[in-house]
Protein backbone atom coordinates (compact mmCIF):
# COMPACT_ATOMS: atom_id res chain seq x y z
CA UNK A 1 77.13 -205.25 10.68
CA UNK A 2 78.72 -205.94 7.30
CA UNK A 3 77.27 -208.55 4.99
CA UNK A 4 79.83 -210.87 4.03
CA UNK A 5 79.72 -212.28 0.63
CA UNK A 6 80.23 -215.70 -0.23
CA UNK A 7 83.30 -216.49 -1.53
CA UNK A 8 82.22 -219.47 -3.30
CA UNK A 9 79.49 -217.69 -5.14
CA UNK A 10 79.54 -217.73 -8.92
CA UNK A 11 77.67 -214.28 -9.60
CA UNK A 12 78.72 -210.89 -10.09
CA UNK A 13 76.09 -208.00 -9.82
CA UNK A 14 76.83 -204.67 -11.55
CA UNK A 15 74.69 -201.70 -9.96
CA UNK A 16 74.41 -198.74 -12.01
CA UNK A 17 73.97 -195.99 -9.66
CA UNK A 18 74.98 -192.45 -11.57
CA UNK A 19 71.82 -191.66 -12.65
CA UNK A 20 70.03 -188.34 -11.71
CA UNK A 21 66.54 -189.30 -11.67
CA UNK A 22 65.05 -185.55 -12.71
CA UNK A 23 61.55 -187.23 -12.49
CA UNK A 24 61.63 -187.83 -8.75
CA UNK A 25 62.49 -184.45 -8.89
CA UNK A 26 65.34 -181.96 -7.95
CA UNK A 27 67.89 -183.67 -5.22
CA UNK A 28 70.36 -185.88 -5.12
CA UNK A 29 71.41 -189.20 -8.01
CA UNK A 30 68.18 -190.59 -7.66
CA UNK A 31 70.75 -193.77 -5.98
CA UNK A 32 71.18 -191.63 -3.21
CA UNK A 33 67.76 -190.82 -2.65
CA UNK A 34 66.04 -191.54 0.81
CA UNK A 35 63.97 -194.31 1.24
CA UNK A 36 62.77 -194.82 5.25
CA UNK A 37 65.93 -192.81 5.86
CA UNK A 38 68.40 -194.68 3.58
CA UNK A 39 69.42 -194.68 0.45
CA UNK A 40 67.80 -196.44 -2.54
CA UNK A 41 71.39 -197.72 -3.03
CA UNK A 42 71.91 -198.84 0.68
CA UNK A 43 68.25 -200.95 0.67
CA UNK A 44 69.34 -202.26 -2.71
CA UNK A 45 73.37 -203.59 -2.19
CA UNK A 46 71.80 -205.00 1.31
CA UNK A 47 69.08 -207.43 -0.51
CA UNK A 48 71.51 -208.66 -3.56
CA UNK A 49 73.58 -209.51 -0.77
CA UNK A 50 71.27 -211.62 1.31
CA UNK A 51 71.31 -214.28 -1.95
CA UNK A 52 73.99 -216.66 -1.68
CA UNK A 53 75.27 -216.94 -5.13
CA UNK A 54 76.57 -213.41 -4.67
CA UNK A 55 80.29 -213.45 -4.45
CA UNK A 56 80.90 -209.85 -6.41
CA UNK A 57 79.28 -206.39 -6.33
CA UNK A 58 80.24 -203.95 -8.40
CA UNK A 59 78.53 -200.32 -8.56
CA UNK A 60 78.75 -197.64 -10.63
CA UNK A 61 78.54 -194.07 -8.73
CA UNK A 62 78.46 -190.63 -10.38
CA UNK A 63 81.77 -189.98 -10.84
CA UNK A 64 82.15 -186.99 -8.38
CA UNK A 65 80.44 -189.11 -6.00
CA UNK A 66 82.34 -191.94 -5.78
CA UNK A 67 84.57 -191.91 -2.77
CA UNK A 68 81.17 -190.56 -1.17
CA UNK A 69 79.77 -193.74 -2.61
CA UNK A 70 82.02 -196.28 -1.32
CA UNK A 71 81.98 -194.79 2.53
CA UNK A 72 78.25 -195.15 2.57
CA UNK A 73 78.45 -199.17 1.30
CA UNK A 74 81.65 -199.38 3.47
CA UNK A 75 79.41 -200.68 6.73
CA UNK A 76 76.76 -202.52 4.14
CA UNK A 77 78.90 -205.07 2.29
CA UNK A 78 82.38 -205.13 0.72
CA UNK A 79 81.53 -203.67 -2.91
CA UNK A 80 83.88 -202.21 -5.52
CA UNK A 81 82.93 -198.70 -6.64
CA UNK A 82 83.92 -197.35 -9.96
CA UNK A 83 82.95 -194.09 -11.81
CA UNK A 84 80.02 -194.41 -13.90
CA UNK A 85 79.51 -193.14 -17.59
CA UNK A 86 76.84 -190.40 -19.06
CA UNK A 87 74.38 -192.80 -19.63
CA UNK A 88 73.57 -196.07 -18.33
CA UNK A 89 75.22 -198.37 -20.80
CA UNK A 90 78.27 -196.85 -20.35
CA UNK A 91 78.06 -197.34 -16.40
CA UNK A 92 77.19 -200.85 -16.67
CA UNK A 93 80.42 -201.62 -19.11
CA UNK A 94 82.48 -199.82 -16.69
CA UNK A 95 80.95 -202.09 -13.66
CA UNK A 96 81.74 -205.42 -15.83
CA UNK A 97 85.46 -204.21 -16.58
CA UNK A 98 86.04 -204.27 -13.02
CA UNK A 99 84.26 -207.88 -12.74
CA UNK A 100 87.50 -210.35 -11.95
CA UNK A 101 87.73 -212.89 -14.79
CA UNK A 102 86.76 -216.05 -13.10
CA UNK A 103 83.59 -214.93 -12.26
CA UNK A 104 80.95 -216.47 -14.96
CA UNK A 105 77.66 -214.80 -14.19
CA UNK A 106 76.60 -211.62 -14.11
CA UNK A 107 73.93 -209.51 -13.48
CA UNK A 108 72.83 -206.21 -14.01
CA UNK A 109 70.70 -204.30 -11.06
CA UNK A 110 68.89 -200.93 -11.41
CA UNK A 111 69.26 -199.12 -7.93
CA UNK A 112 65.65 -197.97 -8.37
CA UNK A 113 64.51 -201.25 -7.70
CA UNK A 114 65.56 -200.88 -3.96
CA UNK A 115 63.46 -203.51 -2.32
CA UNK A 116 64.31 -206.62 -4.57
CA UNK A 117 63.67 -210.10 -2.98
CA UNK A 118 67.21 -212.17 -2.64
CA UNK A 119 65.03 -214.74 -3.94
CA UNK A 120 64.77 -213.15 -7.26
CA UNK A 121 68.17 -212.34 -7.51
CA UNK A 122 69.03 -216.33 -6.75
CA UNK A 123 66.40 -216.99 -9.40
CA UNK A 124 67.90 -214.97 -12.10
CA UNK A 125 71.36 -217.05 -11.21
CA UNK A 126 69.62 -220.07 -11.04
CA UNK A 127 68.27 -219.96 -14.22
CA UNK A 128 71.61 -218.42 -16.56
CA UNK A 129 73.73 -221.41 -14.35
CA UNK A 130 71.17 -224.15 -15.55
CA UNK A 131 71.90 -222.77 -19.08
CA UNK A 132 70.34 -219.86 -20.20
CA UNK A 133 72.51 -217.59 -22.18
CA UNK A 134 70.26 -214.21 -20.83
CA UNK A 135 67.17 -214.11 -17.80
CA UNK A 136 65.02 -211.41 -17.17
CA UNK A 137 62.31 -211.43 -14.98
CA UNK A 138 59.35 -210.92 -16.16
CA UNK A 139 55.03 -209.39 -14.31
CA UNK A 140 52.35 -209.61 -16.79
CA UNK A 141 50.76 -206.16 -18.39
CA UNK A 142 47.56 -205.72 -16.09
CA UNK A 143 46.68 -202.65 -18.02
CA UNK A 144 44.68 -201.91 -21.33
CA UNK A 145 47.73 -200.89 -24.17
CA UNK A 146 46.66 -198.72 -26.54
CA UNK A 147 48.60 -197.69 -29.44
CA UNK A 148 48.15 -193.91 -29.93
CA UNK A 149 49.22 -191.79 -32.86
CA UNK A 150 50.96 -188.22 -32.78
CA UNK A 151 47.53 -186.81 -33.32
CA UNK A 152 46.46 -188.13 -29.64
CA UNK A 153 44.13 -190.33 -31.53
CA UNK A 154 44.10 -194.15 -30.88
CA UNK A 155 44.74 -195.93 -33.44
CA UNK A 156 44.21 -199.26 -32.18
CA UNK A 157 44.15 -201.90 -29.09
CA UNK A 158 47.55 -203.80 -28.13
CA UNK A 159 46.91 -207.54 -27.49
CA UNK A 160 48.34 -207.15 -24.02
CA UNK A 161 48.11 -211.09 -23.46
CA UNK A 162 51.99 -211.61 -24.72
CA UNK A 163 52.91 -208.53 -23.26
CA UNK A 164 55.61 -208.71 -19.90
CA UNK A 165 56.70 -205.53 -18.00
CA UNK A 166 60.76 -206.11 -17.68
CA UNK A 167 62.30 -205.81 -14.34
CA UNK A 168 66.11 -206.31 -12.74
CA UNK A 169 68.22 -208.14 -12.21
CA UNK A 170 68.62 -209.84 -15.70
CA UNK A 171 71.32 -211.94 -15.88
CA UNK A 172 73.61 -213.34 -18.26
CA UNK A 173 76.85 -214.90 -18.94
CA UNK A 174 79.69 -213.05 -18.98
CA UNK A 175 81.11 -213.54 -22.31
CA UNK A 176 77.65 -213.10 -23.67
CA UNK A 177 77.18 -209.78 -21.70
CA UNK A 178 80.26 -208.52 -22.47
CA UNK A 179 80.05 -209.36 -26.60
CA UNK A 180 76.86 -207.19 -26.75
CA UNK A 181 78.38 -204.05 -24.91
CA UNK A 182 81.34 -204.48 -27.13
CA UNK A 183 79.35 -204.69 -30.37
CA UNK A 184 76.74 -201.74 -28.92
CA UNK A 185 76.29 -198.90 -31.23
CA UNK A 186 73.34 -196.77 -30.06
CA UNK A 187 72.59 -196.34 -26.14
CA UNK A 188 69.94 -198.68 -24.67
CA UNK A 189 68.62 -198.50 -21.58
CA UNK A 190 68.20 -202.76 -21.46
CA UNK A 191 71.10 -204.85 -21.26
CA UNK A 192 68.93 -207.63 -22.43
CA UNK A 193 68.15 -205.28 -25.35
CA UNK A 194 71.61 -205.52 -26.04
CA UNK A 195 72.07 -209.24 -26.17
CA UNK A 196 69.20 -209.77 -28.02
CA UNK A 197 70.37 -207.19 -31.23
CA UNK A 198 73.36 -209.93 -31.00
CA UNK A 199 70.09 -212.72 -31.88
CA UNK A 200 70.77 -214.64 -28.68
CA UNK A 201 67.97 -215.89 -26.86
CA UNK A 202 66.29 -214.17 -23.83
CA UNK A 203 64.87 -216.51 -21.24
CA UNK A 204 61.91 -215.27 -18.75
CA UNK A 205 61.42 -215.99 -15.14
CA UNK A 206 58.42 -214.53 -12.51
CA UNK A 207 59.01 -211.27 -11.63
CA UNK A 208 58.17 -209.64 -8.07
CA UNK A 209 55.66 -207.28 -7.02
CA UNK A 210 58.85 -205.98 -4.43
CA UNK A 211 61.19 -205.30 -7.34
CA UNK A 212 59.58 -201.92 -8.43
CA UNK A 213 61.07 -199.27 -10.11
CA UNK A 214 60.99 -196.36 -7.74
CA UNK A 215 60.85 -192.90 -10.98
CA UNK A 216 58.26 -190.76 -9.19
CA UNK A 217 57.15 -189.47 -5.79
CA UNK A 218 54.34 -191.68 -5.87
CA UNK A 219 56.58 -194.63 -6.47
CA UNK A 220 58.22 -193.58 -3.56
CA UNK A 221 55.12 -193.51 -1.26
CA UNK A 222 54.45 -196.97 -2.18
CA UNK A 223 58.23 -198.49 -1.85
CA UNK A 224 57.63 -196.30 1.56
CA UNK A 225 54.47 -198.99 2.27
CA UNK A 226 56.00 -201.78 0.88
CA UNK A 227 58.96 -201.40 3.38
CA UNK A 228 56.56 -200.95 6.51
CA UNK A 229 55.06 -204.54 5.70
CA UNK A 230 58.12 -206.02 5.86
């Protein structure tokens, strides 16, 4: 059954999708990868669709995958596929140039993160609609950081206590979103990267344990457990 999106929702998510993902090794876009015997794409679109602010998807597919792409999200939910650039920023302005204009909210999604909580994705909304200008949600570092110089020697111990690991979706508003790709210069792989070289200010929400990135095979193994428990 297809999800239906609400048509009174305020929130577009972009989904860049036309990456390779070389270190899950050889294969398909890493998108298109199979997790429980569906794509990373598929487990993704159907999630961001379960929160109700959703009234737009947009993704951005390899470009010689895209008709490919929008067959396989056909039966998930009605999503707009466009061709995706050579690296991500350029997929992600493509996505938002397809975004129609009334639509004030946006957020960006990284496929990888296949088994985000709708929850998160409403929280993200939440937060740019009560008046944040950018959201990204946020885990604390757990690990020991250590700075390390090209020698392999350490040079020194990174107070990890202000430390957050980033995760997707971050959200912004529109206009703001779409000043910082127009003003971009130099690739980054963080839309909230982008927006802050502009000097506007980031807000943080709580992350999820659910919304990992899924690089390697181990990450895999784990998404794999993750999606037995639910």
């Amino acid at each position: 059954m297809t999800a239906q999106l609400n048509p009174r929702g305020d929130v577009a998510v972009l989904v860049p999708a036309a990456g390779s993902g070389t270190r899950l090794g050889p294969g398909a876009p890493k998108a298109l990868r199979l997790l429980g015997g569906e794509p990373l794409l598929v487990h993704a679109l159907r999630r961001i669709c379960q929160a109700p602010s959703v009234a737009v998807v947009v993704v951005a597919a390899p470009p010689d995958e895209v008709a490919g792409v929008r067959a396989l999200l056909a039966p998930v939910a009605p999503v707009t596929v466009v061709a995706g650039g050579a690296h991500r920023q350029a997929s992600v302005a493509a996505a938002l140039a397809a975004v129609p204009p009334d639509v004030p909210i946006v957020l960006v999604h990284d496929a990888a993160r296949a088994l985000v909580p709708p929850d998160l994705v409403e929280s993200v909304a939440s937060a740019v609609r009560a008046g944040a200008d950018a959201v990204i949600p946020v885990l604390p570092v757990v690990d020991t950081i250590k700075e390390v110089g090209p020698d392999d020697a350490v040079r020194g111990t990174v107070d990890r206590a202000p430390l957050r690991a980033v995760q997707t979706p971050q959200g912004f508003r529109r206009q703001i979103l779409a000043a910082a790709h127009a003003a971009a210069v130099d690739p980054l792989t963080d839309d909230a990267g982008l927006v802050e070289k502009q000097g506007v200010r980031v807000t943080c929400v709580p992350g999820s344990d659910h919304a990992l990135k899924i690089t390697r095979p181990f990450d895999l193994l784990l998404a794999e457990h993750l999606l037995a428990t639910e």
